[in-house]
Protein backbone atom coordinates (compact mmCIF):
# COMPACT_ATOMS: atom_id res chain seq x y z
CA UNK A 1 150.54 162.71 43.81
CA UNK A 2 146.65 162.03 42.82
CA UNK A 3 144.48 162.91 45.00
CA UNK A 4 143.40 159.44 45.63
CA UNK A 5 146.62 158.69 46.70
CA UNK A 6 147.44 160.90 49.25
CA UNK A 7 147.24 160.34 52.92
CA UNK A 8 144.36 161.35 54.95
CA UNK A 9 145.24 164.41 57.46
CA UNK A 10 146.87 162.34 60.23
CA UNK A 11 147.45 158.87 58.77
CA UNK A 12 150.47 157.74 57.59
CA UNK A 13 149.68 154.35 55.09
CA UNK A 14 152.29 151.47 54.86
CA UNK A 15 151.18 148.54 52.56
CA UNK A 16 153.02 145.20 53.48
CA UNK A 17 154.76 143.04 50.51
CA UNK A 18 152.14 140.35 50.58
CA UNK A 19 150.50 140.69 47.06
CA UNK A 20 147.76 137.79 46.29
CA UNK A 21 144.38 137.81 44.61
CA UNK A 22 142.71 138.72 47.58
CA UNK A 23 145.10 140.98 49.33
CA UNK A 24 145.32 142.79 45.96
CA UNK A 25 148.65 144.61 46.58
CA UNK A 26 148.80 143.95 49.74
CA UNK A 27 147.69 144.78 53.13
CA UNK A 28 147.22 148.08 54.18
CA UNK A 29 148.75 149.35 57.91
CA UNK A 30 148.03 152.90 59.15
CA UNK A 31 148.93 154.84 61.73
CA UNK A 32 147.64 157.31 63.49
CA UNK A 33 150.24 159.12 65.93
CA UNK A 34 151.94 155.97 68.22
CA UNK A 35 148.73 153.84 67.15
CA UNK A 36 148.57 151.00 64.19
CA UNK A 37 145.97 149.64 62.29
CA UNK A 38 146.27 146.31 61.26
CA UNK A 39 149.50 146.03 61.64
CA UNK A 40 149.52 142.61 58.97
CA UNK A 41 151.95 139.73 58.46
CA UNK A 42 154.79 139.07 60.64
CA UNK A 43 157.08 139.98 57.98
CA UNK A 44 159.95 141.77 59.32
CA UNK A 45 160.28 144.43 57.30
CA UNK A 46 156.87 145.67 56.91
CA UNK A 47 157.31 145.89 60.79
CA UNK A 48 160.18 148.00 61.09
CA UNK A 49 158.30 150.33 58.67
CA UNK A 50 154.95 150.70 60.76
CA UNK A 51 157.41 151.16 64.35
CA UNK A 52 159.69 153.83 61.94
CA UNK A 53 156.08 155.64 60.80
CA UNK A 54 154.84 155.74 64.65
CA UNK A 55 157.96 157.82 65.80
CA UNK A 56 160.29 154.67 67.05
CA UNK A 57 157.76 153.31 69.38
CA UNK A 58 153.62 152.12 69.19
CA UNK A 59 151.40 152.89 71.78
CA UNK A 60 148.38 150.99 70.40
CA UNK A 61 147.05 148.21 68.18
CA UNK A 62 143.91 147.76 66.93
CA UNK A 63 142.58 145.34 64.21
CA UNK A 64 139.55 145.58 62.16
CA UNK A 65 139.56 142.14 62.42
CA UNK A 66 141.38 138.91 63.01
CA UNK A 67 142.53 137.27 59.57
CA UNK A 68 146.26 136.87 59.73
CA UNK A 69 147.17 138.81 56.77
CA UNK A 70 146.22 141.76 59.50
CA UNK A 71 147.05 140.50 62.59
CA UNK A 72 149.94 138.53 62.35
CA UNK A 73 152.35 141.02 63.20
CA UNK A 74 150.69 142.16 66.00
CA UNK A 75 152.28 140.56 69.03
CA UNK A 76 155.58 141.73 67.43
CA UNK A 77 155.01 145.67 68.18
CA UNK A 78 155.40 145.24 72.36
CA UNK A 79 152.10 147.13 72.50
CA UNK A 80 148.48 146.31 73.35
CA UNK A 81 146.74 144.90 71.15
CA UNK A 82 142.89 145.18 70.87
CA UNK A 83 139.96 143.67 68.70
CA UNK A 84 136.69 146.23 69.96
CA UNK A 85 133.50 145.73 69.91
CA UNK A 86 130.42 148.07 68.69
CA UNK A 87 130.74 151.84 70.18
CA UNK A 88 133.77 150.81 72.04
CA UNK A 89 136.42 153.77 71.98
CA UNK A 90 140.42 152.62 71.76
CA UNK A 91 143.32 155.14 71.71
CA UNK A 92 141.72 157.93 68.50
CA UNK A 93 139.24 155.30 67.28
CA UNK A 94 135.01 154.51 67.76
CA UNK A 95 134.60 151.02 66.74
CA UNK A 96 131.34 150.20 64.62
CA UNK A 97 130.76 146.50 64.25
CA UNK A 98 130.66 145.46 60.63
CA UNK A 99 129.86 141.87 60.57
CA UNK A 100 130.05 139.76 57.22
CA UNK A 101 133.46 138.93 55.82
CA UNK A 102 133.94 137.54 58.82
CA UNK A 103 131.75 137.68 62.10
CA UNK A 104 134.56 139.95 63.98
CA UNK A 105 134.79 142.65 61.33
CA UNK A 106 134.61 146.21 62.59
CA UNK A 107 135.32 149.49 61.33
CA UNK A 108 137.32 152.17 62.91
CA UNK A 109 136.28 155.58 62.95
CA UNK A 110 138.16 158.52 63.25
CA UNK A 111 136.68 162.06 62.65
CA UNK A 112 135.16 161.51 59.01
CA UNK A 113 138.00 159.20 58.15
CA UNK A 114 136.91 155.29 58.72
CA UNK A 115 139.25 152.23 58.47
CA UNK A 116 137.32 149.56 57.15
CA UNK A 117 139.80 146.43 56.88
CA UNK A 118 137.99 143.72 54.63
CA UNK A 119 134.51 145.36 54.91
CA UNK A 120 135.43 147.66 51.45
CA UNK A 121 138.41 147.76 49.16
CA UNK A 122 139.94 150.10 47.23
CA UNK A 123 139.59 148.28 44.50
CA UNK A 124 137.15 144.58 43.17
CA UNK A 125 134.64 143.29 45.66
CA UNK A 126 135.15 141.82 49.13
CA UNK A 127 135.50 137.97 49.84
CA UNK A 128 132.63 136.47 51.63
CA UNK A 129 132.81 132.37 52.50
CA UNK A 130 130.22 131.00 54.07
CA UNK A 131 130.16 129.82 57.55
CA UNK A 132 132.91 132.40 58.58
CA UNK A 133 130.81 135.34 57.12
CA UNK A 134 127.21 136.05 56.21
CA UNK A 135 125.94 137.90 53.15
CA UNK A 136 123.06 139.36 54.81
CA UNK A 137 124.86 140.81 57.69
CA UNK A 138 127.16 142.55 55.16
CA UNK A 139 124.80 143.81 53.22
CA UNK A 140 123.44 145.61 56.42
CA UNK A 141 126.98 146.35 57.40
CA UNK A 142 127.26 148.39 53.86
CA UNK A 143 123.71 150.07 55.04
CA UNK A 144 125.05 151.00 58.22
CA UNK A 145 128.75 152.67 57.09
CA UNK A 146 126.10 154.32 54.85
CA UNK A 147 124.21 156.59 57.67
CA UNK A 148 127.79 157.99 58.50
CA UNK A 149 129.17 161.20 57.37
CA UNK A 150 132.79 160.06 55.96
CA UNK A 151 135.06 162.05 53.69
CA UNK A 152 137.26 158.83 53.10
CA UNK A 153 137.60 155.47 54.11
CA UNK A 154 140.96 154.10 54.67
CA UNK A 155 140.85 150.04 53.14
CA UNK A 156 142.58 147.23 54.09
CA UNK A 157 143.63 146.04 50.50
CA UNK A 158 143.78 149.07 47.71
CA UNK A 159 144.18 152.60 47.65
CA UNK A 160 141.96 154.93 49.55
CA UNK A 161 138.20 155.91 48.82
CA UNK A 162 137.48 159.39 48.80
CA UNK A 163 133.70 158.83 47.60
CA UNK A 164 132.24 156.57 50.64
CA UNK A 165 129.10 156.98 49.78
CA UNK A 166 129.23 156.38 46.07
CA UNK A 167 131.37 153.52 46.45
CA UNK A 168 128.77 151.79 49.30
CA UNK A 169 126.24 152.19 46.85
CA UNK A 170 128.49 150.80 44.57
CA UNK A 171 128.91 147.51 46.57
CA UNK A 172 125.02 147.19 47.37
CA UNK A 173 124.18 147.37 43.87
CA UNK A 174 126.87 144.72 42.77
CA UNK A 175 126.25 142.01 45.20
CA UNK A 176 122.28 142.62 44.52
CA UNK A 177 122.79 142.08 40.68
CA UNK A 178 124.39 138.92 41.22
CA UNK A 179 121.96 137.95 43.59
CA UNK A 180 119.16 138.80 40.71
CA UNK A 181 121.26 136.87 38.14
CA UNK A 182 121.40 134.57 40.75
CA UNK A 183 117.62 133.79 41.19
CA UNK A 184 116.94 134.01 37.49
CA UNK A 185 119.46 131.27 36.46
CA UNK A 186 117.82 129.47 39.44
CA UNK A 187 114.36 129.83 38.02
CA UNK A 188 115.98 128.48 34.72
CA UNK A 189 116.17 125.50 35.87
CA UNK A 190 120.37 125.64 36.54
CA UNK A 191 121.93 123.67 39.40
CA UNK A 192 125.46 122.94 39.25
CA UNK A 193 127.73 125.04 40.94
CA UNK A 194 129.34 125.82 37.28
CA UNK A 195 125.92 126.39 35.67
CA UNK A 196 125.19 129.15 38.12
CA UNK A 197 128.49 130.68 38.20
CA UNK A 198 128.60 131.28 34.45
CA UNK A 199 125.39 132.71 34.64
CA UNK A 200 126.07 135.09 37.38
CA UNK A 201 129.64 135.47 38.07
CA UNK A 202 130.32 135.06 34.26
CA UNK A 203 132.59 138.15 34.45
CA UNK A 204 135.18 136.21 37.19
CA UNK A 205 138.30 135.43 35.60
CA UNK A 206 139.92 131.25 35.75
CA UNK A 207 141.97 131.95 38.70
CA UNK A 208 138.89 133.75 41.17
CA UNK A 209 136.82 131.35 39.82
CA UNK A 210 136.92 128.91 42.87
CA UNK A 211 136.27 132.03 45.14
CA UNK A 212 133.82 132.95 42.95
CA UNK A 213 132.24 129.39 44.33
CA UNK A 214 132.15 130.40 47.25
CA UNK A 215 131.02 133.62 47.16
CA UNK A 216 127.96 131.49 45.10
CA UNK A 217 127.58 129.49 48.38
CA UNK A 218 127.16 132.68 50.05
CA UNK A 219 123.94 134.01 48.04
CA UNK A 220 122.58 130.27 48.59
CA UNK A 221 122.85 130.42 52.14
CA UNK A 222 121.47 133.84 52.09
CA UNK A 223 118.58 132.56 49.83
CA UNK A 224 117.94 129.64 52.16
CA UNK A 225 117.70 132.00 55.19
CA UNK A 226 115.48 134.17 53.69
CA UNK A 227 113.19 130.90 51.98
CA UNK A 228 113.64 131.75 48.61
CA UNK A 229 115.53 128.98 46.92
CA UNK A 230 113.30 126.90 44.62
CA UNK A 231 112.28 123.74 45.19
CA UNK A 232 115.09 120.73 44.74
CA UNK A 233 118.36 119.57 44.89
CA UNK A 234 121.36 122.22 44.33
């Protein structure tokens, strides 16, 4: 086993069979003891797994969030099931609220092991719509999971990160490029919603392209917030 593949000290990692674009290979559960991360779709199956990897019986749910493809299948375990808030302590975890894929969005810390949900994947960037999430409070989210000292983090989509840091800095720098190509296709004179997306999210392939759009909305709304669109109709 690679070394980015193996479990955590204390987690045990069962991904549910509900592959997409944006759940990548699917979602991620953990658990940690009797207690379950995320415990994702109300798919059978998957369930029977996460109760078999607690020891026959849960003691604990908590979600980073509540999207369905994590939640779902919690009512199913016949165990509480919690959503924290910031510095709240449930069961092994300290929540720290990570607001911007969607306004709920924590992470769970454990030790130097943290279980981000949506906030960072193992793998491609994170889906932010407007409306439901904010580009500037993730961007401060990414600062924030940045002033921790964390030897992995656990996603909820993708295989494990054993470089936090280099991988935050990773996600900063990504989603500021595109916000620079961005602003330059802007000052260009470019408008339409394709216009600016071959200019700055030229790299998306046909099928992400219409999350790509929104992910375009998202830097415009940031822009707005902030007063630095130009001048004009978009």
């Amino acid at each position: 086993m690679e070394v980015w593949d193996r479990d955590p000290r204390g987690v045990r990692h069962v991904r549910a069979d509900n592959p997409s674009p944006l759940t990548l290979d699917g979602t991620n559960t953990y658990v940690v003891g009797r207690w379950v991360v995320d415990p994702g779709p109300a798919d059978e199956a998957h369930l029977e797994a996460v109760v078999e990897a607690a020891g026959g019986a849960v003691e604990g749910v908590v979600l980073t969030h509540s999207h369905e493809d994590h939640s779902e299948g919690a009512s199913r375990l016949g165990a509480p099931v919690t959503l924290p808030g910031d510095g709240d302590e449930v069961g092994p975890f300290r929540a720290l609220a990570t607001p911007g894929h969607s306004a709920d969005s924590v992470c769970l810390v454990l030790g130097r092991t943290c279980f981000t949900g949506d906030t960072v994947l193992g793998t491609g960037s994170v889906f932010i719509a407007p409306g439901e999430g904010s580009l500037a409070a993730y961007l401060r989210s990414l600062e924030r999971l940045g002033e921790l000292d964390l030897e992995v983090l656990c996603p909820g989509h993708g295989p494990y990160v054993w470089e936090p840091r280099a991988k935050l800095d990773e996600y900063i720098a990504h989603r500021l490029d595109r916000e620079r190509r961005l602003i330059e296709a802007l000052a260009e004179g470019r408008r339409s919603t394709d216009e600016l997306l071959d200019a700055a999210w030229s790299d998306a392939p046909a099928h992400l392209r219409p999350a790509a759009a929104l992910s375009l909305a998202a830097h415009l709304e940031k822009l707005e917030a902030e007063g630095r669109l130009p001048d004009g109709d978009l």
